[in-house]
Structure formats: structure tokens, C-alpha cells
C-alpha atoms as a PDB file:
ATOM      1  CA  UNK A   1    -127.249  -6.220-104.101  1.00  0.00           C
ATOM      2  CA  UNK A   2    -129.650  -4.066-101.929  1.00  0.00           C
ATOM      3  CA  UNK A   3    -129.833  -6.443 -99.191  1.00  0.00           C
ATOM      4  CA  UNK A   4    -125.454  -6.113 -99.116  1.00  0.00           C
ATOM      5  CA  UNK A   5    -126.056  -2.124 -99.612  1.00  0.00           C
ATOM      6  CA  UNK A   6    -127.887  -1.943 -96.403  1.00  0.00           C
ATOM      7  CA  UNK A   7    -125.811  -4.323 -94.318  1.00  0.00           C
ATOM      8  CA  UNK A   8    -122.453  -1.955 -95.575  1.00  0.00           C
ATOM      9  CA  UNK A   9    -124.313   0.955 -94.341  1.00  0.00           C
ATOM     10  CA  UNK A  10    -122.308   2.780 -96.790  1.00  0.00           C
ATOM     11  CA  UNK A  11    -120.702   1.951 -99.890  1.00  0.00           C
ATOM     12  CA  UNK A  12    -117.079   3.664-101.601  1.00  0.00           C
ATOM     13  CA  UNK A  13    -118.811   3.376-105.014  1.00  0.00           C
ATOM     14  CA  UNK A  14    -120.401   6.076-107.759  1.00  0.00           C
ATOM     15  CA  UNK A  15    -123.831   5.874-107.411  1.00  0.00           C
ATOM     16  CA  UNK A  16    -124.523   6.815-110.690  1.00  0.00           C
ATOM     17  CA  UNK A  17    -123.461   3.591-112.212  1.00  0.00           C
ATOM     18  CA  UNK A  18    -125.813   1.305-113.922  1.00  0.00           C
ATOM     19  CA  UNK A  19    -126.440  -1.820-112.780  1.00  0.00           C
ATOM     20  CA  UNK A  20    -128.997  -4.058-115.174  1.00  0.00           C
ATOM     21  CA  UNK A  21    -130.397  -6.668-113.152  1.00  0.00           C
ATOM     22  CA  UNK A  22    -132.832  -9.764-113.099  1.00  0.00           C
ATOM     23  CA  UNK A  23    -134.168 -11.623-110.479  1.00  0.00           C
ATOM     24  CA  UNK A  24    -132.942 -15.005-109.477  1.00  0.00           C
ATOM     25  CA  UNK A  25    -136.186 -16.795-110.302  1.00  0.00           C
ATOM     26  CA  UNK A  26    -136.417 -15.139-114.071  1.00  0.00           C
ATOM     27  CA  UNK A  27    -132.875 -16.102-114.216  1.00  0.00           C
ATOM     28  CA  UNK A  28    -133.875 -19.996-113.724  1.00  0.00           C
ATOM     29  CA  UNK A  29    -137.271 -20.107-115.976  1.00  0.00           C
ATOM     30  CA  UNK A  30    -134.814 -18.550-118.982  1.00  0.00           C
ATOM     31  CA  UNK A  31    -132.175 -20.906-118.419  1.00  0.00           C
ATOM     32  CA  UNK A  32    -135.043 -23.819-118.644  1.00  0.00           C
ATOM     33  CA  UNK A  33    -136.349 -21.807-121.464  1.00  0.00           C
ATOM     34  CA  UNK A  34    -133.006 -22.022-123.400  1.00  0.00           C
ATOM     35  CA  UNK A  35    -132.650 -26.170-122.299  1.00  0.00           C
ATOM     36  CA  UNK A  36    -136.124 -26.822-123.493  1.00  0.00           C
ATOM     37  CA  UNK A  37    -135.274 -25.293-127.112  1.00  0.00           C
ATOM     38  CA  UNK A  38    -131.932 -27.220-126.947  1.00  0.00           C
ATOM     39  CA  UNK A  39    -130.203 -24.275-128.479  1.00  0.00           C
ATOM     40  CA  UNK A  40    -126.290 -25.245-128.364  1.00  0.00           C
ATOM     41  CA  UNK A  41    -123.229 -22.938-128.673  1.00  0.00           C
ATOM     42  CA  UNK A  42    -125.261 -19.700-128.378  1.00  0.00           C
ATOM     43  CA  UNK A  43    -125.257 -16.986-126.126  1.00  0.00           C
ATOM     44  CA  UNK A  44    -128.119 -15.001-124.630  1.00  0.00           C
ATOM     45  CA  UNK A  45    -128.312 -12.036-122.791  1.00  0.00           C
ATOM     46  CA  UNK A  46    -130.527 -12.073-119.143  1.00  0.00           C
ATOM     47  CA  UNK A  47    -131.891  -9.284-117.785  1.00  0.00           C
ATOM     48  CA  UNK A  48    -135.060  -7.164-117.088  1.00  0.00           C
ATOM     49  CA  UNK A  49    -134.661  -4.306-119.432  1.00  0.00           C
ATOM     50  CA  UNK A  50    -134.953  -1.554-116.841  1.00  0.00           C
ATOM     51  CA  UNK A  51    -131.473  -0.691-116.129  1.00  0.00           C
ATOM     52  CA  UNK A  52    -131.020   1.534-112.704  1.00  0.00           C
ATOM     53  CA  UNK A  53    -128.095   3.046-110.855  1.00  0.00           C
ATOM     54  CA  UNK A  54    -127.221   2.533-107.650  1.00  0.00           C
ATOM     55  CA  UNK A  55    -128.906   5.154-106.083  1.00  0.00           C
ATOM     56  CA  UNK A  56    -131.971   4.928-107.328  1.00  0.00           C
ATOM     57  CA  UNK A  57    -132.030   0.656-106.126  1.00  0.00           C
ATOM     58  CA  UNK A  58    -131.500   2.558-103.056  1.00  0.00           C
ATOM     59  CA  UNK A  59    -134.079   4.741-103.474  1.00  0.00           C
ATOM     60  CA  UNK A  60    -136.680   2.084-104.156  1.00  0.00           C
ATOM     61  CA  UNK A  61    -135.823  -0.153-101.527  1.00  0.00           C
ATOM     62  CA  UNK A  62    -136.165   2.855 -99.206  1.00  0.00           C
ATOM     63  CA  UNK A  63    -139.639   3.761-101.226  1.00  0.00           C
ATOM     64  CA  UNK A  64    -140.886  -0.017-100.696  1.00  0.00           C
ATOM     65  CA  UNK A  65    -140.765   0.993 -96.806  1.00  0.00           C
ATOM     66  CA  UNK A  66    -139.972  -3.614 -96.463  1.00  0.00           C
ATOM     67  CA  UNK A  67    -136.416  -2.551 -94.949  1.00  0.00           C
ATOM     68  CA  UNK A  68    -135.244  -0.638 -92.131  1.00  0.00           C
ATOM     69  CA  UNK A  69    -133.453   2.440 -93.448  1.00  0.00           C
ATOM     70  CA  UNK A  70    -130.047   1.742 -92.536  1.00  0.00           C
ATOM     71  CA  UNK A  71    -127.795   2.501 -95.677  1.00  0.00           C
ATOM     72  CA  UNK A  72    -126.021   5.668 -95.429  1.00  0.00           C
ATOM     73  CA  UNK A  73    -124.968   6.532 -99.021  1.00  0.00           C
ATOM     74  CA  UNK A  74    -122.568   6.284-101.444  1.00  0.00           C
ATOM     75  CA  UNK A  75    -119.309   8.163-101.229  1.00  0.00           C
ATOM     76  CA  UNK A  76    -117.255   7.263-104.301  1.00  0.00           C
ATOM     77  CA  UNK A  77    -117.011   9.570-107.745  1.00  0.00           C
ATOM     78  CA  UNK A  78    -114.954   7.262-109.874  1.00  0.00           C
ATOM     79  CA  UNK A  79    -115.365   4.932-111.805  1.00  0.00           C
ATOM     80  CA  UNK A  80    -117.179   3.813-114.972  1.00  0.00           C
ATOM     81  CA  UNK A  81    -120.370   4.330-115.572  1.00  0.00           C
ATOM     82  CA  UNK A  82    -122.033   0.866-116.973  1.00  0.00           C
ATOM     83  CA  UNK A  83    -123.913   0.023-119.662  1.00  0.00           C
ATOM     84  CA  UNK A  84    -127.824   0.039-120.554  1.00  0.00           C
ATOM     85  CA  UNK A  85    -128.177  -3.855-121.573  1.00  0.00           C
ATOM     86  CA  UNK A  86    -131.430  -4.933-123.669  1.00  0.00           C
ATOM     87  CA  UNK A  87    -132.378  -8.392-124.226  1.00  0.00           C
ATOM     88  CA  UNK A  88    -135.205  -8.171-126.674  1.00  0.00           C
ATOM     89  CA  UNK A  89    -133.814 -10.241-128.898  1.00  0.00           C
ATOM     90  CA  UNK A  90    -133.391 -12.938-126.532  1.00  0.00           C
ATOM     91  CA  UNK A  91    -136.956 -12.917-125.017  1.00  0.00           C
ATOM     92  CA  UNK A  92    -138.313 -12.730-129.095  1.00  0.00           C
ATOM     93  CA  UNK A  93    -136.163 -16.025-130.162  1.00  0.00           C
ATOM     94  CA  UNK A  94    -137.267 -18.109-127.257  1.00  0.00           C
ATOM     95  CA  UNK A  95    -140.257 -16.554-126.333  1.00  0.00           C
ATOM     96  CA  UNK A  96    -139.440 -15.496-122.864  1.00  0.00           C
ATOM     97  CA  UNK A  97    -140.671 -13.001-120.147  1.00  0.00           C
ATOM     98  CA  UNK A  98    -139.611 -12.158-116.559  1.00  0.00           C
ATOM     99  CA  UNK A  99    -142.079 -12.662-114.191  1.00  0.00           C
ATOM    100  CA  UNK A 100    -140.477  -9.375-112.737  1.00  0.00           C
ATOM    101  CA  UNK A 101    -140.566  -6.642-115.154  1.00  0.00           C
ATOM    102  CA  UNK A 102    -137.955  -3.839-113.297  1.00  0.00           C
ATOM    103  CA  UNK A 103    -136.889  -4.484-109.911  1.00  0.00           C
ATOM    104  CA  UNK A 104    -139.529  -1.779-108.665  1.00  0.00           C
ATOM    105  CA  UNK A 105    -142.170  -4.074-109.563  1.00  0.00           C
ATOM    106  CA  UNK A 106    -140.274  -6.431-107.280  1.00  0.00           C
ATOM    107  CA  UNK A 107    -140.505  -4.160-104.530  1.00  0.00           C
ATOM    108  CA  UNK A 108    -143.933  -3.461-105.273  1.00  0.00           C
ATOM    109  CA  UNK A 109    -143.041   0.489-106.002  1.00  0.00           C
ATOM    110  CA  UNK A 110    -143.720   0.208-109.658  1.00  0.00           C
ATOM    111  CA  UNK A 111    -145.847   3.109-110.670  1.00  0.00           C
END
């Protein structure tokens, strides 16, 4: 999402909607996680707990000083907000983890 952010320069969104993410890789070791438990017909919820709004991915990724500051803003108002997802239940029944716990401890920002 950052990476399109900066090559838009800048974005008609709200910046103050929520985006919950998780990175690709913690994405693929639950998906093994839920395969290895053989758990049919069930749905679970991925993601690292640490929802963030726009701005403030933009913020980090600017923090983490790893990309050239090239994103302009945001200039939208509209829109709905999001949703603050938690997936403690899912990491308690299959006893599962991200390796990246928010995405500033991605960037390396995390404090």
C-alpha cells in the first residue's frame, strides 16, 4: 500500500481511515498454520493487531527514512472510516504469531 502511496504522489482518499494490515509473509505461515491443523469450513481473521490510518503508514514510511519522500498527501474528506480488526482469537486457537508485530516494526520505527 505504501509503496503505491508514494508512486501516486498523492492520493483522493481520507487519511484518517483505518487500514489493518499484515505482512505477506505472516499471511503465508498462518495459512500453513490453519492447513497443518486441518481445520475445515472455518473462518479466521489475519492481521497484525495494530490497526493505522493512512496517514500515519505515511508517516512511518517517511520516519523509516528507506524511501525517498515523494508522496504529497492525501486530499479526500469522505468516506468511511474503517474498522479496528483483532484476531486474538485466531492466533489463541491455532497458536499463531506474526513475525511482524505492527507494520512499524516492519519499518524498523517501532518504539
Amino acid at each position: 500500500m505504501h509503496l503505491y502511496y508514494l508512486k501516486q504522489g498523492t492520493i483522493e482518499a481520507n487519511p484518517h481511515h483505518l487500514v489493518n494490515l499484515i505482512h505477506y509473509e505472516d499471511a503465508a505461515s498462518l495459512s500453513v498454520a490453519i492447513l497443518k491443523k486441518k481445520l475445515k469450513n472455518r473462518l479466521f481473521l489475519g492481521c497484525d493487531n495494530h490497526p493505522v490510518s493512512r496517514q500515519e503508514i505515511m508517516d512511518l514510511v517517511a520516519k523509516s527514512g528507506k524511501f525517498d519522500p515523494t508522496f504529497m498527501g492525501f486530499t479526500g474528506t469522505d468516506g468511511p472510516l474503517g474498522k479496528k480488526l483483532d484476531n486474538s482469537k485466531t492466533r489463541e486457537e491455532l497458536g499463531w504469531e506474526p513475525k511482524y508485530k505492527s507494520f512499524a516494526h516492519f519499518l524498523g520505527v517501532a518504539s
